[in-house]
Every structure is written in structure tokens, then in C-alpha cells.
C-alpha atoms as a PDB file:
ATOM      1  CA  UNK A   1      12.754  13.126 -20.245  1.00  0.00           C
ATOM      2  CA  UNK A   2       9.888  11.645 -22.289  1.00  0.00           C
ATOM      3  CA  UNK A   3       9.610   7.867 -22.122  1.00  0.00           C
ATOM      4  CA  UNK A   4       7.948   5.805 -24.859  1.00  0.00           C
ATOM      5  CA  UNK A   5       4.651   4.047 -23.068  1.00  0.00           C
ATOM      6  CA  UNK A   6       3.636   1.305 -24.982  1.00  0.00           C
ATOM      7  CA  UNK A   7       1.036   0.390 -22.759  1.00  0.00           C
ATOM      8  CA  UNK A   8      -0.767   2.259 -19.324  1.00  0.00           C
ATOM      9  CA  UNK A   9       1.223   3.135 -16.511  1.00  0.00           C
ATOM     10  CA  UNK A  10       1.645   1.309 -13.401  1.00  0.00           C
ATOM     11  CA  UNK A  11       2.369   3.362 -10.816  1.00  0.00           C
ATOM     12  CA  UNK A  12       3.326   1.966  -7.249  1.00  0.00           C
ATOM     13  CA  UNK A  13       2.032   4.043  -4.485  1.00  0.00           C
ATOM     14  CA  UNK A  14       3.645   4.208  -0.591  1.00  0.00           C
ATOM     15  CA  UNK A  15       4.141   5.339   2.180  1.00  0.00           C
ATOM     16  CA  UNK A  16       4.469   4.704   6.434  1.00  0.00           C
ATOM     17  CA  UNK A  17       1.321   4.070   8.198  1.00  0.00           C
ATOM     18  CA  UNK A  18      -0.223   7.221   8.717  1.00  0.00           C
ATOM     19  CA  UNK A  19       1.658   9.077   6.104  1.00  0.00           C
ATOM     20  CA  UNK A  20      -1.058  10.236   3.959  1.00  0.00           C
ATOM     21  CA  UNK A  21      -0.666   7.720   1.350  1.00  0.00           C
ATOM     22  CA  UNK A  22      -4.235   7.308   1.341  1.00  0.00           C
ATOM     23  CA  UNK A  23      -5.323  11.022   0.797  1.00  0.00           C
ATOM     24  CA  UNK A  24      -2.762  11.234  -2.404  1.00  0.00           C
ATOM     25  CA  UNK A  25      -4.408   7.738  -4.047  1.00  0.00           C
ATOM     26  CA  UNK A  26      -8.153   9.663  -3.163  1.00  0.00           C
ATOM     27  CA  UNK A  27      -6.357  13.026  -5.628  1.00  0.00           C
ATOM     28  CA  UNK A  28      -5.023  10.698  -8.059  1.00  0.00           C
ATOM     29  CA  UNK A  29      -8.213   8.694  -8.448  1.00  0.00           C
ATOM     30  CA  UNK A  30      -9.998  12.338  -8.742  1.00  0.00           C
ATOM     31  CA  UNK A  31      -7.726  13.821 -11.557  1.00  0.00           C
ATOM     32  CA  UNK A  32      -8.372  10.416 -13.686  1.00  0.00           C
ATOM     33  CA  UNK A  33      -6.555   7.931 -12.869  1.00  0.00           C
ATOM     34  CA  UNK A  34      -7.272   4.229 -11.709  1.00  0.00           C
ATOM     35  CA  UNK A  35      -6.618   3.263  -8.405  1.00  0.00           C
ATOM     36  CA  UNK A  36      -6.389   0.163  -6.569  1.00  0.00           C
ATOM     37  CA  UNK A  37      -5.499  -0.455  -2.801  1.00  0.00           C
ATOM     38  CA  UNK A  38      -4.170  -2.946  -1.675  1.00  0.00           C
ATOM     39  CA  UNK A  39      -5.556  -2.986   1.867  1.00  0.00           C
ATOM     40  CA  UNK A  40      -8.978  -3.693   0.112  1.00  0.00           C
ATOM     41  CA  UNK A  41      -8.011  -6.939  -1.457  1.00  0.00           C
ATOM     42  CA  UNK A  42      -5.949  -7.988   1.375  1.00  0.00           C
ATOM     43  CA  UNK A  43      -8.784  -7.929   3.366  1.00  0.00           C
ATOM     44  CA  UNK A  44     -10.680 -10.208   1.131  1.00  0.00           C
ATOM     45  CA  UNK A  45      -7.883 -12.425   1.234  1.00  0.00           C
ATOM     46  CA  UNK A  46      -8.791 -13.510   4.678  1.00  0.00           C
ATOM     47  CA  UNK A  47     -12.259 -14.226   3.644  1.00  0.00           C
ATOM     48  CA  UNK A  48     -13.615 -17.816   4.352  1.00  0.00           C
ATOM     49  CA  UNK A  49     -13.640 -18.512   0.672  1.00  0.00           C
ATOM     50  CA  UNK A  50     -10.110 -17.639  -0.201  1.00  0.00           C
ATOM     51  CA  UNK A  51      -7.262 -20.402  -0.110  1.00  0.00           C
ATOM     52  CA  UNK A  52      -5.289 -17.613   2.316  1.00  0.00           C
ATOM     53  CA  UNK A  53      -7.690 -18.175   4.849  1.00  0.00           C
ATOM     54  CA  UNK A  54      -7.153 -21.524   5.120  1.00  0.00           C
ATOM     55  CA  UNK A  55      -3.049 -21.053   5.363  1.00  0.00           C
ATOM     56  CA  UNK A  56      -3.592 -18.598   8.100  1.00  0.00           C
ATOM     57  CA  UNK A  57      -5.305 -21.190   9.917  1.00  0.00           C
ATOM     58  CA  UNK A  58      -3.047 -23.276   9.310  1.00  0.00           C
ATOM     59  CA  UNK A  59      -0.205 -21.371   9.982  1.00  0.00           C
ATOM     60  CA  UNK A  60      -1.451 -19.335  12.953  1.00  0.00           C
ATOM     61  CA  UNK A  61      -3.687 -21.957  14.783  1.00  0.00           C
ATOM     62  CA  UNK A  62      -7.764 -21.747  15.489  1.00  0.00           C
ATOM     63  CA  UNK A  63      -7.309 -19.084  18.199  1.00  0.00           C
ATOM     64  CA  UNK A  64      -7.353 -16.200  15.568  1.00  0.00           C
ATOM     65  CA  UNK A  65     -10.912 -17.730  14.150  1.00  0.00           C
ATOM     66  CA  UNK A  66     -13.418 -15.541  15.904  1.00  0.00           C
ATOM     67  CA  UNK A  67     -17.024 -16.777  16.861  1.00  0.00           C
ATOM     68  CA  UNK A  68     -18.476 -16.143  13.270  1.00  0.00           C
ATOM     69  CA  UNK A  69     -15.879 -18.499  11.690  1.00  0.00           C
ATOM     70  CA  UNK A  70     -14.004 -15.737  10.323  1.00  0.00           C
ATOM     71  CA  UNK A  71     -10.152 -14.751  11.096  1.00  0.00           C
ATOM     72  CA  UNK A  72     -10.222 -11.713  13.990  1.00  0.00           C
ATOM     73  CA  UNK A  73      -8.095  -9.597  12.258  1.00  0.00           C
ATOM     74  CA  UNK A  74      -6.970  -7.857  15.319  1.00  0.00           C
ATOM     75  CA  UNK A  75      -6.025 -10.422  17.210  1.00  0.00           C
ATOM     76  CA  UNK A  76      -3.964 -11.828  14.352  1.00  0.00           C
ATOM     77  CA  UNK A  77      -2.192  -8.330  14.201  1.00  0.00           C
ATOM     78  CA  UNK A  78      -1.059  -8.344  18.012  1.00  0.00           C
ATOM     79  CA  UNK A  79       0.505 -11.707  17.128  1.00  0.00           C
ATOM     80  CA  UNK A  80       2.443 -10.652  14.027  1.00  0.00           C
ATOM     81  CA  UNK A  81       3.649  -7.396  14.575  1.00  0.00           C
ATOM     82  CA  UNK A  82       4.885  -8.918  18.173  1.00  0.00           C
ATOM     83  CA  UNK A  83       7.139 -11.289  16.372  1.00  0.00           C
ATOM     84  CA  UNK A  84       8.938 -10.627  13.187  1.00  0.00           C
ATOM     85  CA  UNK A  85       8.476 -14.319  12.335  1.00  0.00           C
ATOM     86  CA  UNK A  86       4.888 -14.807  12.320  1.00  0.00           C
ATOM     87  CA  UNK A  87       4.768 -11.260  10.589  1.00  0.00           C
ATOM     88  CA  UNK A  88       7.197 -12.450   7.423  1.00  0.00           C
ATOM     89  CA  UNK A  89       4.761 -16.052   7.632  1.00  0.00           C
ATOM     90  CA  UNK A  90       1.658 -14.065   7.131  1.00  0.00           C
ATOM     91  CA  UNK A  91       3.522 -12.182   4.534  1.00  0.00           C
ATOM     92  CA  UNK A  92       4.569 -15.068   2.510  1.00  0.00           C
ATOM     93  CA  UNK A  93       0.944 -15.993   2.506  1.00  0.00           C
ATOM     94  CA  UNK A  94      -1.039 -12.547   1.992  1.00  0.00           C
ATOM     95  CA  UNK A  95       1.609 -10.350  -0.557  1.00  0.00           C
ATOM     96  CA  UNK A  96       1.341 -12.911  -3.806  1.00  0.00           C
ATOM     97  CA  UNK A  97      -2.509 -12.835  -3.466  1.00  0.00           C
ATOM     98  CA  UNK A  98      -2.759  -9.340  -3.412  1.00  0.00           C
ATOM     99  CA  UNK A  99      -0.053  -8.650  -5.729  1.00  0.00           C
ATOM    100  CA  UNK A 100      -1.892 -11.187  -8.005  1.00  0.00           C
ATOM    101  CA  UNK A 101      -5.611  -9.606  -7.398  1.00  0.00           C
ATOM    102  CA  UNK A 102      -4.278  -6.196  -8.152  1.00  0.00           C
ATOM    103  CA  UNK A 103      -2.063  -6.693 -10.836  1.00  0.00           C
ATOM    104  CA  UNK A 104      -5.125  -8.715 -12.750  1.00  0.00           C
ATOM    105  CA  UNK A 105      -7.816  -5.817 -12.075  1.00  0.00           C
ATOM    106  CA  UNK A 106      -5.839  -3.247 -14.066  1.00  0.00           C
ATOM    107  CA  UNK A 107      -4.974  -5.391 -16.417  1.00  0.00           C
ATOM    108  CA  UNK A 108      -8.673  -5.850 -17.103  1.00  0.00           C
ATOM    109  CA  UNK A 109      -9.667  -2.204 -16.947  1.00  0.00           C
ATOM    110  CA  UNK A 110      -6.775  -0.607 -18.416  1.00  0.00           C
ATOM    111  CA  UNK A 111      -5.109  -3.189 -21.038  1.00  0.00           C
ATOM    112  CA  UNK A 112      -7.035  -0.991 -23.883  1.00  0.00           C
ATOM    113  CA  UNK A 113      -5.951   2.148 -22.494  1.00  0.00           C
ATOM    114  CA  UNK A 114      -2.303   2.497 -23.672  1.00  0.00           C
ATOM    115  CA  UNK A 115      -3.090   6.340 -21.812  1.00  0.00           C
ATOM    116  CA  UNK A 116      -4.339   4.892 -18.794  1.00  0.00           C
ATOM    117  CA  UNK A 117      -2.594   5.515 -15.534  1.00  0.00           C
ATOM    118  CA  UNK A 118      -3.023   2.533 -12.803  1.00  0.00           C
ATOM    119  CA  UNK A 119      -2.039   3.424  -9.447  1.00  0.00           C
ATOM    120  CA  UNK A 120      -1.393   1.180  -6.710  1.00  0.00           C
ATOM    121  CA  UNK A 121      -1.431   1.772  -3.031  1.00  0.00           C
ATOM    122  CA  UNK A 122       0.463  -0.557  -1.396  1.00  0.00           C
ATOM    123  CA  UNK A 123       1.660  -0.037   1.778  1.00  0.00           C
ATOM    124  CA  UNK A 124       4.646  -2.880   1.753  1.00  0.00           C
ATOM    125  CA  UNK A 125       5.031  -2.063  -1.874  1.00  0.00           C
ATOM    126  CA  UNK A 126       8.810  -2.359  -1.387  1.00  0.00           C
ATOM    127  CA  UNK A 127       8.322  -5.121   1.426  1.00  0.00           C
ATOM    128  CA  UNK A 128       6.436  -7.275  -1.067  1.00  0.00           C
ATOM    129  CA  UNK A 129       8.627  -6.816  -4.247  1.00  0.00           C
ATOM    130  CA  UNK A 130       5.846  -5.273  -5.940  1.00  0.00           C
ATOM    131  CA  UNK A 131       7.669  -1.919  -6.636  1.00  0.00           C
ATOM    132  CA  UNK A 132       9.943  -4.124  -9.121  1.00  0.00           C
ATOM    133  CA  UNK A 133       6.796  -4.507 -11.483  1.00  0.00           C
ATOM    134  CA  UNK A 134       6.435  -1.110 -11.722  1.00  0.00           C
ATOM    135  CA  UNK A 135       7.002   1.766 -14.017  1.00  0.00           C
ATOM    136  CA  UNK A 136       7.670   4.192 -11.490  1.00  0.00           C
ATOM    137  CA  UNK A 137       7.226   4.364  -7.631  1.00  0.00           C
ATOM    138  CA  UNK A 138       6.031   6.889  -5.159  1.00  0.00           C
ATOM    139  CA  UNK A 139       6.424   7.025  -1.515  1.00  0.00           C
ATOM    140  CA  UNK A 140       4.458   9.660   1.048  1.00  0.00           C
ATOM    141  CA  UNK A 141       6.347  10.754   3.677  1.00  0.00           C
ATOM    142  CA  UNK A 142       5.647  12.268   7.000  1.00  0.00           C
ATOM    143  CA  UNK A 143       7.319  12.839  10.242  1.00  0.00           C
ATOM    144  CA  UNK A 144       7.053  10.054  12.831  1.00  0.00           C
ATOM    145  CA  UNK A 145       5.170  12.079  15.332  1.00  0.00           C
ATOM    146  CA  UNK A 146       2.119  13.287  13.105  1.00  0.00           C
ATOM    147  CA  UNK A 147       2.041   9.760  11.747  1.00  0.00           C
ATOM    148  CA  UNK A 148       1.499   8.268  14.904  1.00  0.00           C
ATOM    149  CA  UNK A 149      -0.932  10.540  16.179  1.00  0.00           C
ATOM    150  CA  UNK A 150      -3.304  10.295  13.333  1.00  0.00           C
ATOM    151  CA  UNK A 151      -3.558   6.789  13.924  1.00  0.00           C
ATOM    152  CA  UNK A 152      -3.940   6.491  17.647  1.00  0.00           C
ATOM    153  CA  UNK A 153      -6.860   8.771  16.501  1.00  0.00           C
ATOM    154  CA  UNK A 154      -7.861   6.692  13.611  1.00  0.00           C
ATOM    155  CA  UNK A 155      -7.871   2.896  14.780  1.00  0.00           C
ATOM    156  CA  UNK A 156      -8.262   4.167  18.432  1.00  0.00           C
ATOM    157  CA  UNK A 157      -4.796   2.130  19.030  1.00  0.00           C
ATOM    158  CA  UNK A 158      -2.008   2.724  21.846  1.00  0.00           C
ATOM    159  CA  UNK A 159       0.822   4.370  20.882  1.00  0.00           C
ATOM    160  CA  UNK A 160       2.754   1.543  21.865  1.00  0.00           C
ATOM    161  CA  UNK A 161       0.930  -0.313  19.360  1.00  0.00           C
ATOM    162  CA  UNK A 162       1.239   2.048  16.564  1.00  0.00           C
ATOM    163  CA  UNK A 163       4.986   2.263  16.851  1.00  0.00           C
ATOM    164  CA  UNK A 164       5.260  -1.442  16.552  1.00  0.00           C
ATOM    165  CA  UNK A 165       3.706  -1.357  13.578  1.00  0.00           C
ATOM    166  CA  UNK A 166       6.267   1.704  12.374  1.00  0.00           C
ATOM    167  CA  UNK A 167       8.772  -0.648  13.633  1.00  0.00           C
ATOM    168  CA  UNK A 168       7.511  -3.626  11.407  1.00  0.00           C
ATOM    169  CA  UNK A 169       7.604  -1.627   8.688  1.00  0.00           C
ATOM    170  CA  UNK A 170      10.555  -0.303   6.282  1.00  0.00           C
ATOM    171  CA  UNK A 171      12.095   2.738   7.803  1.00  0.00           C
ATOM    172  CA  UNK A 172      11.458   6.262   5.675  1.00  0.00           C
ATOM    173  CA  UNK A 173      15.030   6.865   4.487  1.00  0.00           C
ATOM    174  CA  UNK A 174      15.298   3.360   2.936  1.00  0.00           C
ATOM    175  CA  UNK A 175      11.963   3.898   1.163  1.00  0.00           C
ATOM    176  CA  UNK A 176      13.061   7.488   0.025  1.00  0.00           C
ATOM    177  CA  UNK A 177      16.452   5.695  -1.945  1.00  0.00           C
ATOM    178  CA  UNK A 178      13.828   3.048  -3.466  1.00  0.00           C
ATOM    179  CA  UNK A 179      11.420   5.384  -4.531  1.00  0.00           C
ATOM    180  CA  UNK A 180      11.481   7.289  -7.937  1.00  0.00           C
ATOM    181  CA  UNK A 181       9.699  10.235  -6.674  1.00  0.00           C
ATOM    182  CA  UNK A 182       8.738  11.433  -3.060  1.00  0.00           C
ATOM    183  CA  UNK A 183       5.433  13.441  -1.843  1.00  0.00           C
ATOM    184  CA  UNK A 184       6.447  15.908   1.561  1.00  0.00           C
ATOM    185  CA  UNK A 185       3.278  15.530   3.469  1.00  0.00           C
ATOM    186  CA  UNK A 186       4.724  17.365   6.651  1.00  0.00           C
ATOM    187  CA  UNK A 187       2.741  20.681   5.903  1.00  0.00           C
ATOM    188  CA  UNK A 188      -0.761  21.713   5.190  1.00  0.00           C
ATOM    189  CA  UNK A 189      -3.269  19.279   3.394  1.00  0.00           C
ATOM    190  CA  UNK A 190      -3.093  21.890   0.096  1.00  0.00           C
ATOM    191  CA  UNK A 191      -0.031  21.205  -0.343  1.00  0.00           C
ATOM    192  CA  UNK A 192       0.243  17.393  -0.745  1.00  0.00           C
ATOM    193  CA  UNK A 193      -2.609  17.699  -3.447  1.00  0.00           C
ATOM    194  CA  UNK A 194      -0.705  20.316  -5.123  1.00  0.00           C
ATOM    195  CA  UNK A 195       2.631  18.028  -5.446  1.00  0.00           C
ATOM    196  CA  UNK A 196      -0.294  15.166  -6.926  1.00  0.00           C
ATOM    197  CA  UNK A 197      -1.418  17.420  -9.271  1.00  0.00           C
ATOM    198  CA  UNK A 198       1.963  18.268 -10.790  1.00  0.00           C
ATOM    199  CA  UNK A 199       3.521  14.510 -10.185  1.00  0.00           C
ATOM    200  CA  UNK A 200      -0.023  13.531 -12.151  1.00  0.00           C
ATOM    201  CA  UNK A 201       0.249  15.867 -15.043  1.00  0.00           C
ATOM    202  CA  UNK A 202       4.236  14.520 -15.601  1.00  0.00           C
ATOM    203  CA  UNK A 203       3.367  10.952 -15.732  1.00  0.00           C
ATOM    204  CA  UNK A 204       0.383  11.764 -17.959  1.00  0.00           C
ATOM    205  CA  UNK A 205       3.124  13.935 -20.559  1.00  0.00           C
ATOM    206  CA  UNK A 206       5.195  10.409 -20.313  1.00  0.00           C
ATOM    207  CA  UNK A 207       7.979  12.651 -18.718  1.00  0.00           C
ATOM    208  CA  UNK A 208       8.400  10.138 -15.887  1.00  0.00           C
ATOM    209  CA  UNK A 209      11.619   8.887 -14.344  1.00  0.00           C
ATOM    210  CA  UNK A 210      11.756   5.065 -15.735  1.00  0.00           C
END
């Protein structure tokens, strides 16, 4: 059905680690739309400058400040995602930034673009309570087996490791029933950029589930 846009769409963008999330935000940004990540602004949210850093600190104690001053982000990961916790106290601190920081940037590119199409790619996107300031949501989905071999590969991590951070996230099914629509990333890389290109041409018609 074709929904009345009175302004550009924001689009919330998910997925399990490893999913493929990340390829489907590259085809989106490629067919025209904007993209924003939210792994890229988290990041900067531990930066020395940023109020979050200090929190962290705060929170987590000087042991996850590495030599040059600044927070040693894997060390601070082996301590959250080994107690659920720490994990939600790092939350509480990190999601409203980033939510914040990305939530601002489109406004500021798109808000004279009532045919713009923001995407976000959030991996806690449900986590966070992002998804509820969105028009529509979108979650990649992969079997647990390919996800957690692409990234032992990628991060060089153990699999033990990776599958506490599965663990720490939201579990498939439950993101499935929250999302709006659903990209099958289980077969070849062809055909997850052929399900973007057809999910991208129905939100730019406006014939998006709202």
C-alpha cells in the first residue's frame, strides 16, 4: 500500500553479528540512499573528548585505559559480553549517544529531501529502542554457523568468543517478529543484493509497510 511521506525515510537497518548487515547498507548506499552506521559513531563515542569516555571510566575502572590514554576497546569487550551487567551499563551509556549522533546527521543532510531515504545500521537497533523511531525496519538474517565463521575470520576471534557475543545479542526469531521486512542472506552474495534492490525500489514508490 502507498503511504503518504511527508518527510525522508528513516529506515532502521539489522541484523546478528556476521549476518551481512553490512554488505546490504554498502547496496543501499550504492542505489542512492544515505547511510549511517552506527558502529562508526559508537566508536567515536569512546574518544577522549566525548562525555562517554569519561562514564566508561567511571563506570568500568582505569584498567580498560590503555597506554595512550585511550579506552582498549577489546579489553572492555571481554568484560561486557562476560557479564550481562556491565554489558546493559555500557549500554545505558553508549546507545543515547549514538542514537543522538545519528539521528542529528540525517536530519542535517536529508531534512530538505522529503525523497530522501536515510538508512541506519544499527546492530542493537531493537536492543537500543531505536527501531521505535523508525518508519520501517529491516533485519539480515543468516544461519548461526556461517555467521560465526565469517567472524572468527574477520576479527581473528575464538569461536568461543564470537558466540558470546551471539549470545549477548537478541536471538534471530525475536528480531524477525520486530522487523517489518527481512533480507535471507543464507545463499549466494547475488542474491542478498537482489532482495536490496527490490526492498529499495518499494520504499522509494512509498509502498512500504508503516
Amino acid at each position: 500500500m502507498k503511504q503518504e511521506r511527508s518527510g525522508y525515510l528513516k529506515i532502521g537497518l539489522t541484523g546478528g553479528i556476521g549476518s551481512g548487515k553490512t554488505t546490504a547498507a554498502r547496496r543501499f548506499a550504492a542505489l542512492g540512499a544515505r547511510v549511517y552506521h552506527a558502529d562508526e559513531v559508537s566508536r567515536h563515542a569512546l574518544d577522549p573528548c566525548n562525555d562517554c569516555y569519561s562514564r566508561v571510566i567511571e563506570t568500568f575502572g582505569v584498567d580498560v585505559i590503555n597506554d595512550d590514554g585511550e579506552i582498549d576497546r577489546r579489553r572492555l569487550g571481554e568484560i561486557v559480553f562476560a557479564d550481562e551487567s556491565k554489558r546493559r551499563a555500557l549500554n545505558s551509556i553508549i546507545h543515547p549517544y549514538v542514537i543522538r549522533e545519528l539521528l542529528k546527521s540525517a536530519e542535517q543532510d536529508l531534512k530538505n529531501d522529503p525523497n530522501g531515504i536515510a538508512v541506519f545500521e544499527v546492530p542493537l537497533l531493537f536492543e537500543s529502542g531505536m527501531d521505535a523511531q523508525m518508519d520501517a525496519n529491516i533485519v539480515v538474517v543468516c544461519d548461526e554457523e556461517t555467521r560465526i565463521r565469517r567472524v572468527i575470520e574477520r576479527d581473528q576471534l575464538s569461536r568461543e568468543q564470537v558466540a558470546a557475543r551471539i549470545r549477548a545479542q537478541m536471538p534471530e526469531d525475536e528480531k524477525r517478529k520486530r522487523a517489518d521486512y527481512i533480507l535471507d542472506n543464507n545463499g549466494p552474495h547475488e542474491h542478498l543484493i537482489q532482495q536490496v534492490d527490490v526492498l529499495y525500489a518499494t520504499l522509494k514508490a512509498g509502498e512500504f509497510i508503516n
